[in-house]
C-alpha atoms as a PDB file:
ATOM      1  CA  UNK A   1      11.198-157.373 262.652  1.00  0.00           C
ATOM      2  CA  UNK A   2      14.578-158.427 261.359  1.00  0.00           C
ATOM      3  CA  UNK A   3      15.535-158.562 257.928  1.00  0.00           C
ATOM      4  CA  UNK A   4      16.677-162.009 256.928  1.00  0.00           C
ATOM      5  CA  UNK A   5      19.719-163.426 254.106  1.00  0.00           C
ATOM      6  CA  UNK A   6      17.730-165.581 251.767  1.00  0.00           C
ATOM      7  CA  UNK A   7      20.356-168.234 253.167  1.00  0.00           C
ATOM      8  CA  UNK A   8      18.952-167.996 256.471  1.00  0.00           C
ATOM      9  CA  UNK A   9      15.327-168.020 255.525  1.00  0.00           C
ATOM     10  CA  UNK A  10      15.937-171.544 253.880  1.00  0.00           C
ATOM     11  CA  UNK A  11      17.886-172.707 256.865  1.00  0.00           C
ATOM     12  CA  UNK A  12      15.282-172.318 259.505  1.00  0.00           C
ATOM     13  CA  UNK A  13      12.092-172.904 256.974  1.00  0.00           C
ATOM     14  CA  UNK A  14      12.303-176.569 259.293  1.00  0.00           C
ATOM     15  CA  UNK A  15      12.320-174.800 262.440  1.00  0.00           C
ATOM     16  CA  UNK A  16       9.325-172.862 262.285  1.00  0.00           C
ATOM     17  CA  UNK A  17       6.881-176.088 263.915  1.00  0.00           C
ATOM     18  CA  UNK A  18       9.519-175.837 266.853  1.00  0.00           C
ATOM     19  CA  UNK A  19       9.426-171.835 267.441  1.00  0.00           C
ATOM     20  CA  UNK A  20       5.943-172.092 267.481  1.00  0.00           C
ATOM     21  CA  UNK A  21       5.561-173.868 270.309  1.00  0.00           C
ATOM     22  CA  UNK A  22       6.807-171.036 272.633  1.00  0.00           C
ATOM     23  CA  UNK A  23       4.553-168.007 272.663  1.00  0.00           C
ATOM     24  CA  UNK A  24       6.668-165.269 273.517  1.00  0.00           C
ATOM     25  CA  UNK A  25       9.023-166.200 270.348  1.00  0.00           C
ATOM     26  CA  UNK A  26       8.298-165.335 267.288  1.00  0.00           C
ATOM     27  CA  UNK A  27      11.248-166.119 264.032  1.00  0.00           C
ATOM     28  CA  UNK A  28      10.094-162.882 262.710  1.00  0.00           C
ATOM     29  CA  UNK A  29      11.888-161.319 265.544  1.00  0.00           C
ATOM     30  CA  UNK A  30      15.318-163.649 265.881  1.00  0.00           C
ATOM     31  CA  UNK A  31      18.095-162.137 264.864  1.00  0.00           C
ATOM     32  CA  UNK A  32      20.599-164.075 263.167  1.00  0.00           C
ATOM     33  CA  UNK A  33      24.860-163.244 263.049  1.00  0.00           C
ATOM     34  CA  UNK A  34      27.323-164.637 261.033  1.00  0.00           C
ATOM     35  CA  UNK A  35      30.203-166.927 263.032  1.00  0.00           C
ATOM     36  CA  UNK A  36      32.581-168.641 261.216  1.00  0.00           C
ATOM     37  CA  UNK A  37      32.938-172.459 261.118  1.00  0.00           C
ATOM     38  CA  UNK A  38      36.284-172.712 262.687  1.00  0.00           C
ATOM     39  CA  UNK A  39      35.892-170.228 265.660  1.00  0.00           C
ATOM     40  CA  UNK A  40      33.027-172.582 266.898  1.00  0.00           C
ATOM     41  CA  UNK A  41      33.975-176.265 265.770  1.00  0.00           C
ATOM     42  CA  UNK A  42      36.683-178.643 265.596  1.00  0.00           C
ATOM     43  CA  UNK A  43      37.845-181.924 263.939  1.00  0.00           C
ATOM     44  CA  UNK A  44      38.782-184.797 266.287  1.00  0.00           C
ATOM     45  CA  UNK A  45      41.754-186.402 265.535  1.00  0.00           C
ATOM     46  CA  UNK A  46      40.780-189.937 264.520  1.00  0.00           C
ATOM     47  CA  UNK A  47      41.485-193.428 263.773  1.00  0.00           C
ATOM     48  CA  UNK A  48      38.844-194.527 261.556  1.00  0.00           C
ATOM     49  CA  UNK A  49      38.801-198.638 260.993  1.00  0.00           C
ATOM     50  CA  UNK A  50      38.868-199.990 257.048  1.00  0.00           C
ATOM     51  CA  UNK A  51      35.990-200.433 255.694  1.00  0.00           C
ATOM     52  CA  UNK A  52      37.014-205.159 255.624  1.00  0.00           C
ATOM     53  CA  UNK A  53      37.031-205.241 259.383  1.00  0.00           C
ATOM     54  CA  UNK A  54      33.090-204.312 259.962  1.00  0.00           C
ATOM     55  CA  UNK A  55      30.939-207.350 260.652  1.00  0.00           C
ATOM     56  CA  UNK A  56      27.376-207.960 260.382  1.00  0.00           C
ATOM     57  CA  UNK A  57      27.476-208.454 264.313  1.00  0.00           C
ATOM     58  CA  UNK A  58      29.364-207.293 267.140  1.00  0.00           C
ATOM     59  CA  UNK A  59      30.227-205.420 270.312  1.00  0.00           C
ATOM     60  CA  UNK A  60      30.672-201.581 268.258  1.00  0.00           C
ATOM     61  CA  UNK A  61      28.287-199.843 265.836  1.00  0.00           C
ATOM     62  CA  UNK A  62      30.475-198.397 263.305  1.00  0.00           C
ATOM     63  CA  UNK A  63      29.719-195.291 261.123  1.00  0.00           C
ATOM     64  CA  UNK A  64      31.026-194.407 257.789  1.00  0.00           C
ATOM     65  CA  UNK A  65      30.221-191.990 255.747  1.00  0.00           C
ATOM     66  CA  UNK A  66      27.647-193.138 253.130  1.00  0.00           C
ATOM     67  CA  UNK A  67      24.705-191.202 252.955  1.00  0.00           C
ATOM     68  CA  UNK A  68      21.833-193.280 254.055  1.00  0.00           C
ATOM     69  CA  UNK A  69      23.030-195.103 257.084  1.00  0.00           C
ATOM     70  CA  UNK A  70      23.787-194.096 259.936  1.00  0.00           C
ATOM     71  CA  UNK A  71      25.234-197.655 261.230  1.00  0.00           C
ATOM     72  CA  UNK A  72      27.180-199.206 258.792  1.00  0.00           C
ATOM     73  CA  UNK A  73      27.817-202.439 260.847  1.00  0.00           C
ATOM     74  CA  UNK A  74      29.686-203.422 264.020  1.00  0.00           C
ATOM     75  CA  UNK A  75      33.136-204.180 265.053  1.00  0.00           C
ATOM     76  CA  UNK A  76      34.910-206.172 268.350  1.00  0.00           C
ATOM     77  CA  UNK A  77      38.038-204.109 268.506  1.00  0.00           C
ATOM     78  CA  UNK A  78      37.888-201.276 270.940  1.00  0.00           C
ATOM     79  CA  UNK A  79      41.105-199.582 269.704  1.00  0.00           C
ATOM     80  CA  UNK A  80      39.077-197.047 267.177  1.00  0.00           C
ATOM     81  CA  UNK A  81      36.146-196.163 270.118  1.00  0.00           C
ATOM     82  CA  UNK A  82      35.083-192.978 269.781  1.00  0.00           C
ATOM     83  CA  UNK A  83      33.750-192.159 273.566  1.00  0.00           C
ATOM     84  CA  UNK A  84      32.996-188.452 273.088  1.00  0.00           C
ATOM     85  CA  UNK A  85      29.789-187.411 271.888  1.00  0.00           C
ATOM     86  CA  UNK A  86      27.377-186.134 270.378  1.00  0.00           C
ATOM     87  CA  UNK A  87      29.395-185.222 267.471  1.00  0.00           C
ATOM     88  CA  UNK A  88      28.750-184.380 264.048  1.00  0.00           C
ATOM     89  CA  UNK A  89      29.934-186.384 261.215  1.00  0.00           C
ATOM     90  CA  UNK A  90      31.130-185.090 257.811  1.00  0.00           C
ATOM     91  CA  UNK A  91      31.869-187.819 254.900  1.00  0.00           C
ATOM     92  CA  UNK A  92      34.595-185.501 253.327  1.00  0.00           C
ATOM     93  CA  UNK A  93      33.940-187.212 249.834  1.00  0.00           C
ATOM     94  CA  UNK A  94      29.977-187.609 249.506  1.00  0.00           C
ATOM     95  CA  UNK A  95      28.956-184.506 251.891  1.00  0.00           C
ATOM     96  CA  UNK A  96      27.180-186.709 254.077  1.00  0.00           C
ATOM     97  CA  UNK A  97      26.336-185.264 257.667  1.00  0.00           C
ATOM     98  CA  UNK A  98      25.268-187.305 260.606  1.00  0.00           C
ATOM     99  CA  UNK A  99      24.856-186.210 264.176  1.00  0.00           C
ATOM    100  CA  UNK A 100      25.740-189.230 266.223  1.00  0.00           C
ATOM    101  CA  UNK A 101      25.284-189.206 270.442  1.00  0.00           C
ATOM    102  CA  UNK A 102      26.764-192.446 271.155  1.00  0.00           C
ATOM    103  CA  UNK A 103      29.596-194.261 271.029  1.00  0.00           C
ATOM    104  CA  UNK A 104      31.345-195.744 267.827  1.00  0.00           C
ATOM    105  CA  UNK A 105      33.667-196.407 265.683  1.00  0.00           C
ATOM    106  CA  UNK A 106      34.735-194.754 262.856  1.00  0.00           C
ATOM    107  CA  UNK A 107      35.602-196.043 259.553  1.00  0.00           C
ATOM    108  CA  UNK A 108      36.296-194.247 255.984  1.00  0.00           C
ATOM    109  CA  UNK A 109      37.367-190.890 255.255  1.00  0.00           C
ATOM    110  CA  UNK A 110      35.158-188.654 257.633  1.00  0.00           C
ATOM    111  CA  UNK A 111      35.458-185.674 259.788  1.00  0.00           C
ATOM    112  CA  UNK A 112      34.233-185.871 262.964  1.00  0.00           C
ATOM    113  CA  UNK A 113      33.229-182.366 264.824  1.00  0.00           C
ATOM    114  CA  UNK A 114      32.531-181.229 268.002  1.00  0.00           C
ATOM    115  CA  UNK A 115      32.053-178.218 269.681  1.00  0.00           C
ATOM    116  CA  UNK A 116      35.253-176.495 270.527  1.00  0.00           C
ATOM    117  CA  UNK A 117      35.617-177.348 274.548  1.00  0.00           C
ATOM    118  CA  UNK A 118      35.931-173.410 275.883  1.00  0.00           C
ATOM    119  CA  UNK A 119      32.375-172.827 274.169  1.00  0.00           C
ATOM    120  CA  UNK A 120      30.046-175.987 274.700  1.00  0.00           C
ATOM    121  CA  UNK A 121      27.884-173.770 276.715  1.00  0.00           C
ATOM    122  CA  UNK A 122      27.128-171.396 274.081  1.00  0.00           C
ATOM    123  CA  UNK A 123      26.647-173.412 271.292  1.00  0.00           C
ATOM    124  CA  UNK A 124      23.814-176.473 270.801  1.00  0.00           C
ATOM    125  CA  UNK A 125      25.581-179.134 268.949  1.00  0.00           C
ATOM    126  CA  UNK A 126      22.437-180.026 267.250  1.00  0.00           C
ATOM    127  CA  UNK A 127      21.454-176.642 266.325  1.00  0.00           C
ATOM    128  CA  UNK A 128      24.913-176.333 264.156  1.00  0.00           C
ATOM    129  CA  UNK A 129      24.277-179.846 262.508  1.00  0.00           C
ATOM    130  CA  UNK A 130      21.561-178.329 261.231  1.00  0.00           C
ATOM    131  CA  UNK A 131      23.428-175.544 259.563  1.00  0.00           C
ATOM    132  CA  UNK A 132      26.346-178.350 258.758  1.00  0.00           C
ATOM    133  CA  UNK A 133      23.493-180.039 256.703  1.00  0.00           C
ATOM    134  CA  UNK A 134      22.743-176.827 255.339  1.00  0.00           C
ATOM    135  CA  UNK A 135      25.919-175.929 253.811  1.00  0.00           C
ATOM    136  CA  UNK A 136      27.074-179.624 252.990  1.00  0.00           C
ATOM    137  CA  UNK A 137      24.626-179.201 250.523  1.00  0.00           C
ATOM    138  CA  UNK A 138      25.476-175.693 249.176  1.00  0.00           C
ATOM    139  CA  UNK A 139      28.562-177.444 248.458  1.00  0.00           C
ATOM    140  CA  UNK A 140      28.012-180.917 247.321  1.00  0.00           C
ATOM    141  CA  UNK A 141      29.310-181.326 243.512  1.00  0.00           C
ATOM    142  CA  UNK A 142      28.137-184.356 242.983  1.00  0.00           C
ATOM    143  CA  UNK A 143      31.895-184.801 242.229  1.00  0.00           C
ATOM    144  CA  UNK A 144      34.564-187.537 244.080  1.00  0.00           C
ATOM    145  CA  UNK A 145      36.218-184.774 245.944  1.00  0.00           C
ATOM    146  CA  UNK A 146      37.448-183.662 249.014  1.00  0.00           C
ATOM    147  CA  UNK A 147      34.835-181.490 250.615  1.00  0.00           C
ATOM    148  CA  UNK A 148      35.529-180.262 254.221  1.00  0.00           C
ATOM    149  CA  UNK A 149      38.143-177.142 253.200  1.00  0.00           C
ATOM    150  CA  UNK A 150      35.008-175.885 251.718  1.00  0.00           C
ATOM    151  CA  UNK A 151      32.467-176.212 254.239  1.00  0.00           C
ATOM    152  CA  UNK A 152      35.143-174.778 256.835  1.00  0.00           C
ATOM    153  CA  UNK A 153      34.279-171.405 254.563  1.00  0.00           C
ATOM    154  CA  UNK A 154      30.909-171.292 254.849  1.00  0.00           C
ATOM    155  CA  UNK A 155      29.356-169.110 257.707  1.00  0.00           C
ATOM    156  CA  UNK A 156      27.147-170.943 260.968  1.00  0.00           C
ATOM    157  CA  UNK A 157      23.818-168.716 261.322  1.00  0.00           C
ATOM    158  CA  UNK A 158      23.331-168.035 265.598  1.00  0.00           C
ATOM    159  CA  UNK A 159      20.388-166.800 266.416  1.00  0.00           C
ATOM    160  CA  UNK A 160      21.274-163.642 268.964  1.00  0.00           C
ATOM    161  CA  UNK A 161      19.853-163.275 272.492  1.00  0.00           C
ATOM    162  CA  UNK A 162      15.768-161.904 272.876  1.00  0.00           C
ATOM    163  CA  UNK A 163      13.784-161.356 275.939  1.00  0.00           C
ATOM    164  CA  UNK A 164      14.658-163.618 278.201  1.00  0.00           C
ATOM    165  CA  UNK A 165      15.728-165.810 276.138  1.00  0.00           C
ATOM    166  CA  UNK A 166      19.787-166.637 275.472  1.00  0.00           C
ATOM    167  CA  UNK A 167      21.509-167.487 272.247  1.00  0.00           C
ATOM    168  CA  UNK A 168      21.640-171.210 273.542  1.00  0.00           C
ATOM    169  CA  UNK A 169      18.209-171.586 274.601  1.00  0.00           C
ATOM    170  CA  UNK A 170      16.586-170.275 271.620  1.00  0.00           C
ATOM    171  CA  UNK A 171      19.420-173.162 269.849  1.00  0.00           C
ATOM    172  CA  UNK A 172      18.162-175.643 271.655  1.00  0.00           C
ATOM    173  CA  UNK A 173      14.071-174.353 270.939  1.00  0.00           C
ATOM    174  CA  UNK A 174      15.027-174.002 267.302  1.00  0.00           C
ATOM    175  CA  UNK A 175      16.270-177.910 267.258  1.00  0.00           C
END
């Protein structure tokens, strides 16, 4: 039985239904390490659209970062196409986090993450949004302020290897 951070007890609260689908793996037994942010993600450079070019219609979706949309309308112009995902999106001002797996546009002042490209097999992107959600909201003031240089600070929870079972499968059980 492992001993768990009161952190990391919160965190995976949500995951439990998941685990419990697979016999042979029990939470009480995961182990959980400490990474930090930047050895496992990165920001894509971007060039997010302004907010008076989305329409109500169009060829795009584009994605901003308010909180409780995840399309914030469409655009025609290809020029701003993100083509890479999934990806995880952090609204730098507002905390918002959005895991998007298609391609879009970007508009507002947002981060958008992805797995760094040596480790993509050792890390399930939707396992860290998870934690991403997790932490945006340890960190969320409530304040108009610029967010990301403190949730680059805040430690990812991986679970470590058991059984037969890698760090990236349990990930991908857990999510």
């Amino acid at each position: 039985m492992s001993i768990f951070s009161e952190d990391v007890i919160k965190l995976f609260e949500v995951f439990k239904e998941n685990i419990g689908k697979y016999q042979d793996l029990n939470l009480e037994e995961i182990e959980f390490e400490e990474k930090e942010f930047d050895k496992i993600l990165e920001s894509e450079s971007i060039s997010p659209i302004s907010s008076k070019k989305i329409l109500p219609n169009g060829k795009y979706p584009v994605v901003c970062p308010e909180k409780d949309t995840l399309i914030s309308g469409y655009s025609n112009d290809s020029s701003s196409l993100l083509e890479s995902f999934p990806v995880i999106i952090f609204g730098d001002h507002n905390c918002s986090v959005k895991y998007v797996d298609f391609s879009f546009i970007p508009c507002g002042n947002l981060k958008v993450l992805k797995i760094k490209s040596n480790l993509e097999n050792k890390f399930y992107l939707k396992f860290i949004y998870y934690n991403v959600v997790y932490n945006a909201n340890l960190i969320a003031t409530g304040n108009y302020q610029r967010h990301y240089s403190l949730l680059i600070n805040k430690p990812i929870f991986i679970p470590k290897p058991i059984g037969n079972y890698t760090s990236y499968d349990i990930q991908k059980i857990i999510a």
